[in-house]
Every structure is written in C-alpha cells, then in structure tokens.
Protein backbone atom coordinates (compact mmCIF):
# COMPACT_ATOMS: atom_id res chain seq x y z
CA UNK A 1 79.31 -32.34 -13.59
CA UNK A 2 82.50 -34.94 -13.97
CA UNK A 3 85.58 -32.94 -15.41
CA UNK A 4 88.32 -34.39 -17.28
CA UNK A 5 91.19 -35.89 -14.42
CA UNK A 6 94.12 -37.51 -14.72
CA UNK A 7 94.27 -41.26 -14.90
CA UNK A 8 96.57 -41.11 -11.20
CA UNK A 9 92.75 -39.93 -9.64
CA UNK A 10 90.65 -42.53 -11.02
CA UNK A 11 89.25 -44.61 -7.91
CA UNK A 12 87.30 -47.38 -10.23
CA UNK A 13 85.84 -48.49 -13.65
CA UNK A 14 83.09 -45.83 -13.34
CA UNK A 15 85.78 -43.37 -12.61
CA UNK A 16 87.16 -44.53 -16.68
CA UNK A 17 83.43 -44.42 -17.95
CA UNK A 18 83.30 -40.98 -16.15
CA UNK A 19 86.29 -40.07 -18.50
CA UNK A 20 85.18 -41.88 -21.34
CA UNK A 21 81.62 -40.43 -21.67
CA UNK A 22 83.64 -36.76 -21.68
CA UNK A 23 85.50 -37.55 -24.61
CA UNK A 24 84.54 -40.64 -26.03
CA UNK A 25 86.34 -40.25 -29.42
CA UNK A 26 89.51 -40.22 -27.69
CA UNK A 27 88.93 -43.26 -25.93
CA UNK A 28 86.88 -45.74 -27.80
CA UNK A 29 87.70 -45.92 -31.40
CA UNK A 30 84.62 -45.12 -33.84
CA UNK A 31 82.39 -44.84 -30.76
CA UNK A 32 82.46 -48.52 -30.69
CA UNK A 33 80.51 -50.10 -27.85
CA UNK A 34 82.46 -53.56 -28.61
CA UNK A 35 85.99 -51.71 -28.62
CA UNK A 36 84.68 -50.56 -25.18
CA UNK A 37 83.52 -53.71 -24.11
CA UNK A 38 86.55 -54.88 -24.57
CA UNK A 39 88.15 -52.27 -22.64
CA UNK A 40 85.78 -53.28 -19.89
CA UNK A 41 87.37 -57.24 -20.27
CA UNK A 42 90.71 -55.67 -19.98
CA UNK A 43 90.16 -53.67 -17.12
CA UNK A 44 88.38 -56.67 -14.78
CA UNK A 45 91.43 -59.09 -16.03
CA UNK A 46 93.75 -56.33 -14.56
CA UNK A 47 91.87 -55.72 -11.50
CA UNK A 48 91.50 -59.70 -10.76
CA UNK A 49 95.30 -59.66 -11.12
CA UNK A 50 96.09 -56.49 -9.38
CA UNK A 51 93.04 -55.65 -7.53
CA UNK A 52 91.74 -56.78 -3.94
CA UNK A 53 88.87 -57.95 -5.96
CA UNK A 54 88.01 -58.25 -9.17
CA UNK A 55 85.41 -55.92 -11.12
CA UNK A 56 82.09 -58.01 -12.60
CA UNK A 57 80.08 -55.27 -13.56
CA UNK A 58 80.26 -55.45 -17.31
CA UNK A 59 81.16 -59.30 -17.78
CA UNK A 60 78.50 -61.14 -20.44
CA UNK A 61 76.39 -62.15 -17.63
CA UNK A 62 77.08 -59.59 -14.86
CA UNK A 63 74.76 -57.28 -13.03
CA UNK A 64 74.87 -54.42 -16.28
CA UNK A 65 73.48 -56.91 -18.76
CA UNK A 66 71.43 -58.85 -16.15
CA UNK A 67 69.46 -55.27 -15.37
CA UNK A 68 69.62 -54.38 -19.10
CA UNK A 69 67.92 -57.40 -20.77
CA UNK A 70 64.77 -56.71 -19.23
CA UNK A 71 64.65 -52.91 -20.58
CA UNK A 72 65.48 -53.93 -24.13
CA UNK A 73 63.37 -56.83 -24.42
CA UNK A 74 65.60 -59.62 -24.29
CA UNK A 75 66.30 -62.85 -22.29
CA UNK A 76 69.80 -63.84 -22.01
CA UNK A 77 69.45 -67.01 -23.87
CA UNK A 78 68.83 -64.29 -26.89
CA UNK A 79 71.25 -61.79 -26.28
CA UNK A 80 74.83 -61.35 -28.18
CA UNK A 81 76.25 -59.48 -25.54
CA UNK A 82 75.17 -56.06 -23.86
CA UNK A 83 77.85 -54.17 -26.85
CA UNK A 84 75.99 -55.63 -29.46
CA UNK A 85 72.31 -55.61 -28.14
CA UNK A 86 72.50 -52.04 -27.21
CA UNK A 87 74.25 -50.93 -30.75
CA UNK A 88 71.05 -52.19 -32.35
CA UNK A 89 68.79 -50.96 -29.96
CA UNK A 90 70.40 -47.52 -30.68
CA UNK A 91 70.52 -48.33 -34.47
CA UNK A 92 66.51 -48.65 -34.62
CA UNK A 93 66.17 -45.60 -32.67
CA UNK A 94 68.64 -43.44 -34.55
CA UNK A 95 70.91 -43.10 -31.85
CA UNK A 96 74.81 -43.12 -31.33
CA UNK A 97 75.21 -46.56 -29.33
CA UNK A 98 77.39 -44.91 -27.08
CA UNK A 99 75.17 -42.07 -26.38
CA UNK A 100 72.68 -44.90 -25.37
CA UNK A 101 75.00 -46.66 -23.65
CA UNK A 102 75.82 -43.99 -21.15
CA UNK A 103 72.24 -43.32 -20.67
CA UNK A 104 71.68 -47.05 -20.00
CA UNK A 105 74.64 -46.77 -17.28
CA UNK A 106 73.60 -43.78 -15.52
CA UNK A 107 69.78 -45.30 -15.29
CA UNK A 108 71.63 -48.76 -13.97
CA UNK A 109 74.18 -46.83 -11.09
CA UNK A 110 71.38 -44.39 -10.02
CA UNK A 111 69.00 -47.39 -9.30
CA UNK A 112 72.28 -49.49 -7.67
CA UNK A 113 72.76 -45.86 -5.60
CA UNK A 114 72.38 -46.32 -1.77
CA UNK A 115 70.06 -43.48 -1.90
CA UNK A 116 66.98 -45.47 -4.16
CA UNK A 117 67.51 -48.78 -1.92
C-alpha cells in the first residue's frame, strides 16, 4: 500500500497520482478530473523544461487516452478529452470520476507493467 511522502521523494507523475489518489480532496479541487488534468498539463510543461525528457502519458492523445477510448466506447475523433469522457462515464454509473479514474490508471500501468508483457 502507497503511504503519504513528501514531495522531495516523488521519482515521477505516478509518484503525484500515488499521492493524489491518498488524499484527493487535498489535491484536486471538488474531485475534479479536469482540475487534475490540468495538473497533468502542468506537470509535462515542467518536465519538458526541466526534465531529461518530457512526460506524454496524459496529453489529449497520449498512450492513457489512446488505451482508454477503446474501454469506454469511444474513437478519438468523438472524445472531449480523457477528463471529460471519464466524468460521464462515471456520471452514468454513479460513480465519483476520480474514483474511476484511478481505477482506469491502475488497469492502464498494470497492463504497461514489465511483468504482463
């Protein structure tokens, strides 16, 4: 189980999600999945400054939304951006969209994992 650490240990973005999905009220405002989306923006434009390389993950048409389309029934052509197609996904089901989100997330990293190539 992830514990709460202190921003000096993060090693990545799924280091922050780690920390966000503990307390998510004190990170994303409302539970917003476009607040953290935006976030997300923030954090690759900093890491293509600062970083040796930048972090794609969660752009419109990086490898999250690419691998979540298919699960919620969309085509890109269709889709608003992964924030806003998983919100209503979560809205028809009931769900907190941020609950769903970090269910959608740890479905996408376990199939990225080394171990289910």
């Amino acid at each position: 189980m992830t514990t709460a650490k202190p921003v000096s240990e993060w090693r990545d973005v799924y280091d922050f999600l780690d920390q966000v999905r503990l307390r998510p009220g004190m990170f994303v405002r409302g539970g917003s999945l476009l607040e953290l989306q935006a976030m997300l923006y923030g954090y690759r434009v900093a890491s293509e400054i600062h970083g040796p390389q930048p972090m794609t993950d969660f752009e419109h048409q990086g490898p999250f939304a690419e691998w979540l389309w298919p699960r919620l029934g969309h085509n890109y052509a269709r889709s608003l951006g992964w924030a806003v197609e998983i919100t209503k996904a979560a809205e028809a089901s009931g769900r907190a969209g941020i609950d769903l989100f970090f269910d959608l997330l740890s479905e996408f990293k376990a199939e990225r994992s080394p171990e289910a190539r």
